[in-house]
PDB file of N, CA and C in Angstrom:
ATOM      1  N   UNK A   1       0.834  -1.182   0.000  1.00  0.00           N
ATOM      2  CA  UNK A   1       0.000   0.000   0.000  1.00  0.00           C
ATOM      3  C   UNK A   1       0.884   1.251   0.000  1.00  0.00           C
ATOM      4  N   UNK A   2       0.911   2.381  -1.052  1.00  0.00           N
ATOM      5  CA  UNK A   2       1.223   3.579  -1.088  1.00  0.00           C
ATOM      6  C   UNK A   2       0.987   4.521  -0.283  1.00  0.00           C
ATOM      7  N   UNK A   3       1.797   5.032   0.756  1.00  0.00           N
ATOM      8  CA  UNK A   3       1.353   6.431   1.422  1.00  0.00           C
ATOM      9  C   UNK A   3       1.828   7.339   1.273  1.00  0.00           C
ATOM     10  N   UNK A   4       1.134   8.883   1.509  1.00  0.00           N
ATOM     11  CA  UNK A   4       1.904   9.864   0.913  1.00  0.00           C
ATOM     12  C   UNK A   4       2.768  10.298   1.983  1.00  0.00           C
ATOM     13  N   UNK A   5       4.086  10.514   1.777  1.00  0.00           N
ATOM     14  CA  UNK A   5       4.923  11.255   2.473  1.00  0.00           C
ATOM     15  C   UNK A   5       5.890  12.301   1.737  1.00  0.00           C
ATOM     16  N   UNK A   6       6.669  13.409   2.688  1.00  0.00           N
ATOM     17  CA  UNK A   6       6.728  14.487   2.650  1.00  0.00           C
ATOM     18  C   UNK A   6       7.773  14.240   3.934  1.00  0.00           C
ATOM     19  N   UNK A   7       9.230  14.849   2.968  1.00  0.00           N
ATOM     20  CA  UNK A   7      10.668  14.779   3.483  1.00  0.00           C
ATOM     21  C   UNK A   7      11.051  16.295   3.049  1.00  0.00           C
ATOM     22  N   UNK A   8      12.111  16.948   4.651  1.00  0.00           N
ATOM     23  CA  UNK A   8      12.207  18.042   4.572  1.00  0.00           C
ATOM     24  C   UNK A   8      13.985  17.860   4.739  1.00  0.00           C
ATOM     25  N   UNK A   9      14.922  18.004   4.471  1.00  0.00           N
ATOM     26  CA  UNK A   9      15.784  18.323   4.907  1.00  0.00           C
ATOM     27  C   UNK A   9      17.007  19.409   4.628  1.00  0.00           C
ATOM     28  N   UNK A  10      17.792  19.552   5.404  1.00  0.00           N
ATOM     29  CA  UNK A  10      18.598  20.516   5.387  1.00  0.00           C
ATOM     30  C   UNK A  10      20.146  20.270   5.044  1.00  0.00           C
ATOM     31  N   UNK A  11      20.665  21.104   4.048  1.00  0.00           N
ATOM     32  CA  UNK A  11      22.164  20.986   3.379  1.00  0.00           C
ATOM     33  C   UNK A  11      23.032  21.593   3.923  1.00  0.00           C
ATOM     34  N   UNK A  12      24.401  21.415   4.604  1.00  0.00           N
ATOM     35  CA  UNK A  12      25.301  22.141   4.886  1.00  0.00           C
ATOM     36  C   UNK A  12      25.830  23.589   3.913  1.00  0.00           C
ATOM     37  N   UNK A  13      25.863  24.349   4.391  1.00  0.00           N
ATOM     38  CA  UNK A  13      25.725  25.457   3.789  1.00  0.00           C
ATOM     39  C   UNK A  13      27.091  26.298   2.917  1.00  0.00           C
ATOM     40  N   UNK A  14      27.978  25.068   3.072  1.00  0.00           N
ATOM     41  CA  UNK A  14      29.145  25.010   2.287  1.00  0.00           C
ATOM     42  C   UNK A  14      29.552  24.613   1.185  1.00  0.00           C
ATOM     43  N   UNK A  15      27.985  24.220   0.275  1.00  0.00           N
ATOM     44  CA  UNK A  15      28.093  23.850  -1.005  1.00  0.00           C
ATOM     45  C   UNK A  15      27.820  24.530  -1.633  1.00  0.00           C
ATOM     46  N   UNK A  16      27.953  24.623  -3.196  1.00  0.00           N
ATOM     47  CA  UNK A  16      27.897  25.369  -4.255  1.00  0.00           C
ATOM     48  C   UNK A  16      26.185  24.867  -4.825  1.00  0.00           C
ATOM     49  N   UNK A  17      26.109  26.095  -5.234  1.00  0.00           N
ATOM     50  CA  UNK A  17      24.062  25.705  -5.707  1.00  0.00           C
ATOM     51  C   UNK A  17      24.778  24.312  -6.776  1.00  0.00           C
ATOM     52  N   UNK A  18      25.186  24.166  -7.730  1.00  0.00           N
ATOM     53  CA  UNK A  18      24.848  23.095  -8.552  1.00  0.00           C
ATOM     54  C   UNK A  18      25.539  22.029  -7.420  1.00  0.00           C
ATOM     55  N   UNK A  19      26.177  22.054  -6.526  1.00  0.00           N
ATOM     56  CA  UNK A  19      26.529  20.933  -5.729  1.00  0.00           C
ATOM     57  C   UNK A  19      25.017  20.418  -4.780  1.00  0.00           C
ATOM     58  N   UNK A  20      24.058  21.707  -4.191  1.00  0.00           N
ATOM     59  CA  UNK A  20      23.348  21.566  -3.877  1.00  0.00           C
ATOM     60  C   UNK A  20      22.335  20.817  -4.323  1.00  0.00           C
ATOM     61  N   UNK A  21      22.027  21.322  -5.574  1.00  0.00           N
ATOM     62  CA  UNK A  21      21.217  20.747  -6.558  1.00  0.00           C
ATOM     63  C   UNK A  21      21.640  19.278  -6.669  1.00  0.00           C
ATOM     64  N   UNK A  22      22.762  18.977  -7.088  1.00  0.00           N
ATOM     65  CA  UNK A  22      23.060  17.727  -7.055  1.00  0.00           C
ATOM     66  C   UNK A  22      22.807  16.529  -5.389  1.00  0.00           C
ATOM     67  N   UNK A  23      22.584  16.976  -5.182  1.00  0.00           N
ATOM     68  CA  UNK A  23      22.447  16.365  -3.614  1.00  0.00           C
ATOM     69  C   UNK A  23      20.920  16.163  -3.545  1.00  0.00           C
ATOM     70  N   UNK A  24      20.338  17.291  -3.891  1.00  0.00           N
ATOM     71  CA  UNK A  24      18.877  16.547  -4.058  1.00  0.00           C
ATOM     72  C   UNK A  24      18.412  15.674  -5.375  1.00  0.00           C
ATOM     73  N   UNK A  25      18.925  15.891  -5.744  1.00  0.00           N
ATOM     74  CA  UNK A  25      18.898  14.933  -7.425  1.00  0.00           C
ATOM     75  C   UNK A  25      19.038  13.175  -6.666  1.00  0.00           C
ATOM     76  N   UNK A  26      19.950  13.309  -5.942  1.00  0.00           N
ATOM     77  CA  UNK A  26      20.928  11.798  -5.425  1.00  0.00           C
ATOM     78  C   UNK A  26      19.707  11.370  -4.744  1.00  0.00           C
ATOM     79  N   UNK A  27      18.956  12.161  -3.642  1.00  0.00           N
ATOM     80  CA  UNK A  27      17.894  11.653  -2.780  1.00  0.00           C
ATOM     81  C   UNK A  27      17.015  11.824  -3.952  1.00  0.00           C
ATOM     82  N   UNK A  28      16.183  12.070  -5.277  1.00  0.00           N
ATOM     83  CA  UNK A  28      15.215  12.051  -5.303  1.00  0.00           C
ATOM     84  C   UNK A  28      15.243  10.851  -6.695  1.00  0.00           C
ATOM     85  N   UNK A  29      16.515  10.545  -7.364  1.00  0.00           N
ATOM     86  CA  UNK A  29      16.896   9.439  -8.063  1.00  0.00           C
ATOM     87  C   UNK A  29      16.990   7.784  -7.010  1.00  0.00           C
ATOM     88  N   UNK A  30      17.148   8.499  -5.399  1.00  0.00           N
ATOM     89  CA  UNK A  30      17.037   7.357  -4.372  1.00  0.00           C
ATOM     90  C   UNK A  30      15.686   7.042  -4.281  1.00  0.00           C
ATOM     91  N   UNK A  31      14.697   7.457  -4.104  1.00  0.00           N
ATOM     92  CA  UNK A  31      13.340   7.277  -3.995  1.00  0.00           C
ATOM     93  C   UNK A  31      12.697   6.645  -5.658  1.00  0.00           C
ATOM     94  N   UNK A  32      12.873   7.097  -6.512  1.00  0.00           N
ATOM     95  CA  UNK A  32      12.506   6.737  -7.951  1.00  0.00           C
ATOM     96  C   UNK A  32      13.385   5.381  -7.728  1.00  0.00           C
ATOM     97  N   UNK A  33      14.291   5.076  -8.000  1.00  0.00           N
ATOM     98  CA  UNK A  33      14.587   3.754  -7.908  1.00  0.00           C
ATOM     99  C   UNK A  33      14.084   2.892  -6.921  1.00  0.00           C
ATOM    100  N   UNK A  34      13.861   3.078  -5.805  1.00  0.00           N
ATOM    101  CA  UNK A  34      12.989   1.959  -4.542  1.00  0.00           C
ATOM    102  C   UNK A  34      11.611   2.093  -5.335  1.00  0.00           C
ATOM    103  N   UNK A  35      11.230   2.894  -6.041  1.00  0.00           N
ATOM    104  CA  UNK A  35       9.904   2.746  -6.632  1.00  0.00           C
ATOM    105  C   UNK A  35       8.626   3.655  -6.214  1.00  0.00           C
ATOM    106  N   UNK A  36       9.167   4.905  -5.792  1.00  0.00           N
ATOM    107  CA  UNK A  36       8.454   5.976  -5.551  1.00  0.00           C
ATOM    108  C   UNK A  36       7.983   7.016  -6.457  1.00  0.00           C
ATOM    109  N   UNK A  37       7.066   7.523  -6.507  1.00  0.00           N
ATOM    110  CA  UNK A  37       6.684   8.657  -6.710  1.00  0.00           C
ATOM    111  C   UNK A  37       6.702   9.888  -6.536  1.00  0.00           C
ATOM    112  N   UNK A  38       7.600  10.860  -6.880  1.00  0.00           N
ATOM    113  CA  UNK A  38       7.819  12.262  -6.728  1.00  0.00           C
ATOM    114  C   UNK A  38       6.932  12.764  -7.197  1.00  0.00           C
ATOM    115  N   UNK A  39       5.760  13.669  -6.301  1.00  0.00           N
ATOM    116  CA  UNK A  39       4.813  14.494  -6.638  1.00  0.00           C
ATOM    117  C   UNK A  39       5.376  15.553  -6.803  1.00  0.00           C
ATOM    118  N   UNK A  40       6.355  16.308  -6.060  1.00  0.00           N
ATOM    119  CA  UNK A  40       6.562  17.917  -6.037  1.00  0.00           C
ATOM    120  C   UNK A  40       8.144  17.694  -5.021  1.00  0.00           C
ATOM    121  N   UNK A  41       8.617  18.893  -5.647  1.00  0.00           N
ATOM    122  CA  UNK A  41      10.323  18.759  -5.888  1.00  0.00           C
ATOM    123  C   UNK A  41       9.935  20.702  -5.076  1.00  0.00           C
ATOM    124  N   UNK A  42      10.987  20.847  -4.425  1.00  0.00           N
ATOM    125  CA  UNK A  42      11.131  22.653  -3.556  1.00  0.00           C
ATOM    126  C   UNK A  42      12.236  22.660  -3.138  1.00  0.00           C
ATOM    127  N   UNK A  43      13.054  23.509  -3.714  1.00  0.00           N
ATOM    128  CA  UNK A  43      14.250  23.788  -3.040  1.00  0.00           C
ATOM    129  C   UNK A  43      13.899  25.529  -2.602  1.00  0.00           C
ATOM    130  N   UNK A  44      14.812  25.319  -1.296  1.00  0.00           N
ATOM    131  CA  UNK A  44      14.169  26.664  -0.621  1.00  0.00           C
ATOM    132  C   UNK A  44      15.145  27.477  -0.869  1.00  0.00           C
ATOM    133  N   UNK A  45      16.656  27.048  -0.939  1.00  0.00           N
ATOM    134  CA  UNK A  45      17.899  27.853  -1.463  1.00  0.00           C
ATOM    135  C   UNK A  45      18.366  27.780   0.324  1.00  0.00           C
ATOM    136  N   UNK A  46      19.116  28.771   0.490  1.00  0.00           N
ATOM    137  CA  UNK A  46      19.764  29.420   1.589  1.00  0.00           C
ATOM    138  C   UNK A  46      19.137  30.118   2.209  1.00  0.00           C
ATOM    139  N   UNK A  47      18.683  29.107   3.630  1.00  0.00           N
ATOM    140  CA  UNK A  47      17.871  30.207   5.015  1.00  0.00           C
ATOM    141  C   UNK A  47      18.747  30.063   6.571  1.00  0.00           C
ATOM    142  N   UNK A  48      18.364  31.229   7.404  1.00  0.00           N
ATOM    143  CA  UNK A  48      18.836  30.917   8.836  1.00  0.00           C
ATOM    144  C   UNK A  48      18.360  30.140   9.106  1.00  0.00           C
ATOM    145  N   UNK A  49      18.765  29.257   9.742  1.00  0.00           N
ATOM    146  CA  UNK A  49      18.750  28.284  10.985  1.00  0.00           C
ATOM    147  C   UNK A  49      17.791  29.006  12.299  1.00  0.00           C
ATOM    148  N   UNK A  50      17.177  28.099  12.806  1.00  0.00           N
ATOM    149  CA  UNK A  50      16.546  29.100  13.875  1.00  0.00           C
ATOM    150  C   UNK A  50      17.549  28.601  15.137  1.00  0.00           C
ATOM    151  N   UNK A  51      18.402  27.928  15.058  1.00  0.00           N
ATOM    152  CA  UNK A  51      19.283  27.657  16.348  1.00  0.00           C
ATOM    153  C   UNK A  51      20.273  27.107  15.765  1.00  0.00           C
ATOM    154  N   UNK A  52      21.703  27.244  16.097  1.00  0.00           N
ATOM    155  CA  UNK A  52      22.907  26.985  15.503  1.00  0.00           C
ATOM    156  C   UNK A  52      22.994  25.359  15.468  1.00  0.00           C
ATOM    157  N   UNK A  53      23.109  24.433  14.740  1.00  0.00           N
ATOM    158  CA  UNK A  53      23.361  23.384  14.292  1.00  0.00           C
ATOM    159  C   UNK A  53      24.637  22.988  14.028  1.00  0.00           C
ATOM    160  N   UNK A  54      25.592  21.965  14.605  1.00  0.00           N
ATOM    161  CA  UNK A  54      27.121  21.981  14.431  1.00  0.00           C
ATOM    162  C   UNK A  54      27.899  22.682  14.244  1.00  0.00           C
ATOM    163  N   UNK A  55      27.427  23.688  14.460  1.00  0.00           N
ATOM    164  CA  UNK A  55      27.954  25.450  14.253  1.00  0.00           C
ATOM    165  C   UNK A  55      28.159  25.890  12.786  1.00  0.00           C
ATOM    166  N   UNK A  56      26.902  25.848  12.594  1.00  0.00           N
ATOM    167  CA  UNK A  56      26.351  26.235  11.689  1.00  0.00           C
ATOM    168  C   UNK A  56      25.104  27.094  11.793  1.00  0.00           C
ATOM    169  N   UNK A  57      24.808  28.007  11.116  1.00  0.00           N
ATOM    170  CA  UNK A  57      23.661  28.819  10.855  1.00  0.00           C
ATOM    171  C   UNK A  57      22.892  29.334   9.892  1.00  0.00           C
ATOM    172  N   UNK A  58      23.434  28.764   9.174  1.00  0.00           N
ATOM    173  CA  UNK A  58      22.371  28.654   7.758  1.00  0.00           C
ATOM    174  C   UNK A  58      22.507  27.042   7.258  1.00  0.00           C
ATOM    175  N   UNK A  59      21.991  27.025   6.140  1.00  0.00           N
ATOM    176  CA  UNK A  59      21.489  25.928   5.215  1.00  0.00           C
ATOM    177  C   UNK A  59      21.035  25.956   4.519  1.00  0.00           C
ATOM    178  N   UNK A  60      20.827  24.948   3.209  1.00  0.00           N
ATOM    179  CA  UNK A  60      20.070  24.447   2.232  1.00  0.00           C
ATOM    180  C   UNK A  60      19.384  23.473   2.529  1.00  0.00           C
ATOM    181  N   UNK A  61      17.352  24.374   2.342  1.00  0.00           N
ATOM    182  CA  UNK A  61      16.491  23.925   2.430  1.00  0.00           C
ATOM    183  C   UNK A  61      15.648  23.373   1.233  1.00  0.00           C
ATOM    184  N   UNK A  62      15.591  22.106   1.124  1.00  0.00           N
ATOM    185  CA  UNK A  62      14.734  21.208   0.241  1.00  0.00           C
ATOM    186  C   UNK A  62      13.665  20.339   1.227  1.00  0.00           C
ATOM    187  N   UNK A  63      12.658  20.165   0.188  1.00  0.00           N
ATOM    188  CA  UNK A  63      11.449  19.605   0.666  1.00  0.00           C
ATOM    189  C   UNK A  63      11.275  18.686  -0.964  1.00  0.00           C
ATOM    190  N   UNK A  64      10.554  17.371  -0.636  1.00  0.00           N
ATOM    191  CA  UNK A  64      10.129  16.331  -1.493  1.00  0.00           C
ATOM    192  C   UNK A  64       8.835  15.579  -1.276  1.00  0.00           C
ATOM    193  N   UNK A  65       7.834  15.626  -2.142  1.00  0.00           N
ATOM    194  CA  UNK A  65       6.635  15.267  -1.570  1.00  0.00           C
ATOM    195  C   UNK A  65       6.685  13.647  -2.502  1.00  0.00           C
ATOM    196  N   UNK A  66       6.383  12.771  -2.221  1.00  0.00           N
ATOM    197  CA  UNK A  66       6.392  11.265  -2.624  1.00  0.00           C
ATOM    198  C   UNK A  66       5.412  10.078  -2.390  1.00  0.00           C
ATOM    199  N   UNK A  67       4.941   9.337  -3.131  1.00  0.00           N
ATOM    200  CA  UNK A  67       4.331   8.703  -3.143  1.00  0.00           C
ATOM    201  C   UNK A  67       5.424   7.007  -2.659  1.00  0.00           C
ATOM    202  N   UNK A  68       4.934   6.421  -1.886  1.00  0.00           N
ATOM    203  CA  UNK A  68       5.809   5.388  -1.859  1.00  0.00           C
ATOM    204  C   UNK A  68       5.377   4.077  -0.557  1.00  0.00           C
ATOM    205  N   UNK A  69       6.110   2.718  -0.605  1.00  0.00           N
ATOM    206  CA  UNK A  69       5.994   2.031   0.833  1.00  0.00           C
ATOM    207  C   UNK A  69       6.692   2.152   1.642  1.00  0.00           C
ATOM    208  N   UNK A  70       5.980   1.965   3.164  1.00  0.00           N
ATOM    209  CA  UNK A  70       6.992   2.509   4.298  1.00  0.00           C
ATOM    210  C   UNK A  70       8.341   1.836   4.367  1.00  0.00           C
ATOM    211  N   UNK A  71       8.970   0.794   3.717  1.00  0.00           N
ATOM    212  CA  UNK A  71      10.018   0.500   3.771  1.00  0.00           C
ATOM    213  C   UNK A  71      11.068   1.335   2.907  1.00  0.00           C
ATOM    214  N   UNK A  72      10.615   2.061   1.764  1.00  0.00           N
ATOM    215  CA  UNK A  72      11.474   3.072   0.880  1.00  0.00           C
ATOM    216  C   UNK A  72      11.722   4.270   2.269  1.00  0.00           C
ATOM    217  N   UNK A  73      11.517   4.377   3.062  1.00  0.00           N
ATOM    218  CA  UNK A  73      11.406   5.538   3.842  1.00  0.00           C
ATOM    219  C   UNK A  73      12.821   5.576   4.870  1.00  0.00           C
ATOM    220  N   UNK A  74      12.710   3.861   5.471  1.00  0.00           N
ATOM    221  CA  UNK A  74      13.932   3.547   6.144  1.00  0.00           C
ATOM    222  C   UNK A  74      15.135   3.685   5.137  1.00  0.00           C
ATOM    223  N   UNK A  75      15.418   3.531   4.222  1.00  0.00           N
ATOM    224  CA  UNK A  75      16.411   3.653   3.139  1.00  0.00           C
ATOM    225  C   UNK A  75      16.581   5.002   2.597  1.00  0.00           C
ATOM    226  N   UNK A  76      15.411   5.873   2.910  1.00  0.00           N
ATOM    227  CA  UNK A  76      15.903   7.168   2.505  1.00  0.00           C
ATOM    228  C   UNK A  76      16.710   7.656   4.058  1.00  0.00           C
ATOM    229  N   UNK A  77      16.395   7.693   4.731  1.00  0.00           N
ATOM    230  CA  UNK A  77      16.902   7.926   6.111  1.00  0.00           C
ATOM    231  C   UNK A  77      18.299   7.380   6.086  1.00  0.00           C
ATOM    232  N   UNK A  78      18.614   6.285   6.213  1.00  0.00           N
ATOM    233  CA  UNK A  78      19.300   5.425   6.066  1.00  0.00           C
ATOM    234  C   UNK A  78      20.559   6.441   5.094  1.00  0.00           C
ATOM    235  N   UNK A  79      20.040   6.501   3.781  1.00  0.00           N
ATOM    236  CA  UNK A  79      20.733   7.574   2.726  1.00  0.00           C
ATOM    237  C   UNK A  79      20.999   8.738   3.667  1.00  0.00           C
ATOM    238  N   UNK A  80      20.239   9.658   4.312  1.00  0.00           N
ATOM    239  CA  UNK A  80      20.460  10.915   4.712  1.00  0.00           C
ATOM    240  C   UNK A  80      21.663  10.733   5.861  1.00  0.00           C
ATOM    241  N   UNK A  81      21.905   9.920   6.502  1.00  0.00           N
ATOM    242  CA  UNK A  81      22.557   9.466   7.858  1.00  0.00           C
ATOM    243  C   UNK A  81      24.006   9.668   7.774  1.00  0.00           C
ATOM    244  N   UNK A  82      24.167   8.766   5.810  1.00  0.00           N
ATOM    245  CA  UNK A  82      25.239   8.403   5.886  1.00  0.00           C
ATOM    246  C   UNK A  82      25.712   9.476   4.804  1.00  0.00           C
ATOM    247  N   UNK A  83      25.257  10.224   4.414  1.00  0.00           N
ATOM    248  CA  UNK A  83      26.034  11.609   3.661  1.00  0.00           C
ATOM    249  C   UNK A  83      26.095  12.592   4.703  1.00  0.00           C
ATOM    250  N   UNK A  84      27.221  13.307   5.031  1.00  0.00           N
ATOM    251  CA  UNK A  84      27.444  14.116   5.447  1.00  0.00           C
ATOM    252  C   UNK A  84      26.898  15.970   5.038  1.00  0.00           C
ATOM    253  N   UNK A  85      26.420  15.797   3.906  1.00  0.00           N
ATOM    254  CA  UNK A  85      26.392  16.921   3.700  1.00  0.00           C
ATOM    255  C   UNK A  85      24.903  17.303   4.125  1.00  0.00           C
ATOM    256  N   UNK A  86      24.509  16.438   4.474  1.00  0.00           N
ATOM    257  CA  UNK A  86      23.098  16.740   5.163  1.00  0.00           C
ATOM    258  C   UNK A  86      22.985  16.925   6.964  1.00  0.00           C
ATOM    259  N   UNK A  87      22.414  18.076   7.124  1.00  0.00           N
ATOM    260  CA  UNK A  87      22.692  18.104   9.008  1.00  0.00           C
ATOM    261  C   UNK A  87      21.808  17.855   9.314  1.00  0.00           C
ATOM    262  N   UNK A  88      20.412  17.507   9.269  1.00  0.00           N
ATOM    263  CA  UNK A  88      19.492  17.730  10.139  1.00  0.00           C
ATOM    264  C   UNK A  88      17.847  17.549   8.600  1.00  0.00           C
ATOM    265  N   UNK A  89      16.999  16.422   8.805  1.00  0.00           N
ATOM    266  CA  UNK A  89      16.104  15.597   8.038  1.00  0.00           C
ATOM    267  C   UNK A  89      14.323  15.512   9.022  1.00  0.00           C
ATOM    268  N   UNK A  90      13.653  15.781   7.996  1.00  0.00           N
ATOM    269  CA  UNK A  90      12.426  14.652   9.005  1.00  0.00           C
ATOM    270  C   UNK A  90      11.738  14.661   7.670  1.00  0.00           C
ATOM    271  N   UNK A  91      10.837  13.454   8.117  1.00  0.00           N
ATOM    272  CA  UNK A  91      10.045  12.637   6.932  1.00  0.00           C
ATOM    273  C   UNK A  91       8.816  11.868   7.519  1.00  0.00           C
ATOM    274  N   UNK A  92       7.910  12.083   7.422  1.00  0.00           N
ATOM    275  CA  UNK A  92       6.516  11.910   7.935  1.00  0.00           C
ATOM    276  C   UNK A  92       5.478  11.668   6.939  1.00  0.00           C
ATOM    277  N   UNK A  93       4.632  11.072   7.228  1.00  0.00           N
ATOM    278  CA  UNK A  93       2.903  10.258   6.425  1.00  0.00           C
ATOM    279  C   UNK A  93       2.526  11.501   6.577  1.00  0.00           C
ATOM    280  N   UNK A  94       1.931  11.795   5.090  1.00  0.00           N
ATOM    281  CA  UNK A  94       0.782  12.724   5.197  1.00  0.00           C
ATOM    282  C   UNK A  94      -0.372  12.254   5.211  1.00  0.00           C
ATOM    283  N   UNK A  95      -1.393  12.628   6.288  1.00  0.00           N
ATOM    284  CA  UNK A  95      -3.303  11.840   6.344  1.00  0.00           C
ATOM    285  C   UNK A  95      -3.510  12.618   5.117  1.00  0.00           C
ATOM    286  N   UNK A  96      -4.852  12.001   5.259  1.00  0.00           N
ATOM    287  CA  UNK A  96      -5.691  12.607   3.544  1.00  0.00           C
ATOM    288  C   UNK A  96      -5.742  14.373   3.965  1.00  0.00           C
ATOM    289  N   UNK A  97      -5.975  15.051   5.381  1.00  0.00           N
ATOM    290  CA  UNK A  97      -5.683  16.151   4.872  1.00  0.00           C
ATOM    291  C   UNK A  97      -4.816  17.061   4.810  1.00  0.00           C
ATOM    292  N   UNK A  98      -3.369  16.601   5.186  1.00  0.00           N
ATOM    293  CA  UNK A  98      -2.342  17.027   5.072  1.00  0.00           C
ATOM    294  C   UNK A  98      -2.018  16.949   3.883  1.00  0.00           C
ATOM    295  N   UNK A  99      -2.496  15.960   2.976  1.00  0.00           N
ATOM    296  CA  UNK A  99      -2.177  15.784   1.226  1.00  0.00           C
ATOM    297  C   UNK A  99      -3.219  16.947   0.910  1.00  0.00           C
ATOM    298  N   UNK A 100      -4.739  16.960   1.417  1.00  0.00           N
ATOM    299  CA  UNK A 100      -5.176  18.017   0.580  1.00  0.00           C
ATOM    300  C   UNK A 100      -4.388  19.260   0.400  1.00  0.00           C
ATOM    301  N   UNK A 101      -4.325  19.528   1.915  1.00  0.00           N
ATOM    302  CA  UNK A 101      -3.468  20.408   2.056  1.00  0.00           C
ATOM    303  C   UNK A 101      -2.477  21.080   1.156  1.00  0.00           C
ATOM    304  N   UNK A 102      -1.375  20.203   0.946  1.00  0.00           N
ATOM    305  CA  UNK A 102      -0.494  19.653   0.122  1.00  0.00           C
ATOM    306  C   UNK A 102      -0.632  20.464  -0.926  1.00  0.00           C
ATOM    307  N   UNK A 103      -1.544  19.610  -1.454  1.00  0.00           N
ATOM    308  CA  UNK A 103      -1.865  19.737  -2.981  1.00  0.00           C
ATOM    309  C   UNK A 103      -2.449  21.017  -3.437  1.00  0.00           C
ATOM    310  N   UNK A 104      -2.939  21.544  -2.643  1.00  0.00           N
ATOM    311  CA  UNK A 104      -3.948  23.130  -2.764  1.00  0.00           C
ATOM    312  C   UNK A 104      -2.575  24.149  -2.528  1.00  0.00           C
ATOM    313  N   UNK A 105      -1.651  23.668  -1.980  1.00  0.00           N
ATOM    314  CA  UNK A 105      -0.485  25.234  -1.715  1.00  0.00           C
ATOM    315  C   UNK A 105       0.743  24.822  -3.070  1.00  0.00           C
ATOM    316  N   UNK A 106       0.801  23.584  -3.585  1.00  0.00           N
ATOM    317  CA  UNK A 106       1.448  23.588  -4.563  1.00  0.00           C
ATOM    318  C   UNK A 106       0.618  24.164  -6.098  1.00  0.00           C
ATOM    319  N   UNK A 107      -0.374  23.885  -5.809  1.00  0.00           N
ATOM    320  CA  UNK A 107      -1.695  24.429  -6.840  1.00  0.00           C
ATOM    321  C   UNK A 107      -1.290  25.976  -6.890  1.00  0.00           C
ATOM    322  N   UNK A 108      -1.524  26.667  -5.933  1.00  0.00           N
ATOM    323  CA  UNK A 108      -1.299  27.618  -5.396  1.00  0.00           C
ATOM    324  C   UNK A 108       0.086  28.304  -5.910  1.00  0.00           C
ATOM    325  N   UNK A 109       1.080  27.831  -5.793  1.00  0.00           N
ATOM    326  CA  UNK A 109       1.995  27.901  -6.060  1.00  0.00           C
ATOM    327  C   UNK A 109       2.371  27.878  -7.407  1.00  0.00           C
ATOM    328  N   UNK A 110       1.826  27.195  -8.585  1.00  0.00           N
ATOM    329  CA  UNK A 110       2.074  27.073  -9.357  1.00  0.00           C
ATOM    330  C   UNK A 110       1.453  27.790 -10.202  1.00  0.00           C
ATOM    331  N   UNK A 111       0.410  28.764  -9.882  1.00  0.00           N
ATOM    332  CA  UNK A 111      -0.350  29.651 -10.535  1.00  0.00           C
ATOM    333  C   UNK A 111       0.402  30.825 -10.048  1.00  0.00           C
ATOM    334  N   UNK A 112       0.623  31.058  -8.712  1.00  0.00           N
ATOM    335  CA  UNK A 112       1.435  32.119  -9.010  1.00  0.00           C
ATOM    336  C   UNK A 112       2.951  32.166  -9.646  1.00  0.00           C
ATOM    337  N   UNK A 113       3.474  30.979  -9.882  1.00  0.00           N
ATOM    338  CA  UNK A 113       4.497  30.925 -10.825  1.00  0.00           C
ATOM    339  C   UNK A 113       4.239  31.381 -12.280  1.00  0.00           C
ATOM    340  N   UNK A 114       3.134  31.080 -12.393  1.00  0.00           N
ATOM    341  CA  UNK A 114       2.569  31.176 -14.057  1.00  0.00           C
ATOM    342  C   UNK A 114       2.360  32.474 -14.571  1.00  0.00           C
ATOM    343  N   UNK A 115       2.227  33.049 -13.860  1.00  0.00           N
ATOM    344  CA  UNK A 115       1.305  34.845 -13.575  1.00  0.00           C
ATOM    345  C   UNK A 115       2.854  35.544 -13.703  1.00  0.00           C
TER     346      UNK A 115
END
């Protein structure tokens, strides 16, 4: 059975945007191969930290919304653990209205992209 989940994590802030970019490419080519579904792809770019992290204070923020089984989930984790260039991850089931949700601010989003 497919559930929707929705992975947020954060990039050390010592990479170069196409290095960045490439780092989410790696996690979202990790999920497509276990046999997931990428609904919606967000990179947030470079934000503060709201509390210093390995002494660090900024980061690269990406978010991935996915269709997939709960065992692809331990393996993305699993992935995030063991790259370093990632500090700090969470990844959670969305209920049906956290997907509506979801789906109405990327809607949203994508009209005001269009405009």
């Amino acid at each position: 059975m497919l559930n929707h989940y929705e992975t947020a994590f954060i990039l050390t802030p010592v990479l170069s945007e196409p290095q960045m970019k490439e780092a989410v490419d790696k996690f979202e080519n990790l999920l497509t191969k276990n046999g997931a579904t990428i609904l919606n792809r967000e990179e947030w770019g470079l934000k503060k930290l709201a509390y210093p992290i390995q002494g660090k204070t900024t980061g690269f923020y990406a978010v991935l919304q996915f269709d997939a089984e709960p065992s692809v989930v331990a393996t993305l984790e699993t992935a995030y653990r063991r790259d370093e260039k990632v500090v700090r991850f969470l990844t959670f089931r969305l209920d049906k209205y956290a997907f509506e949700y979801a789906q109405k601010r990327i809607n949203k989003t994508a009209k005001v992209e269009e405009a």
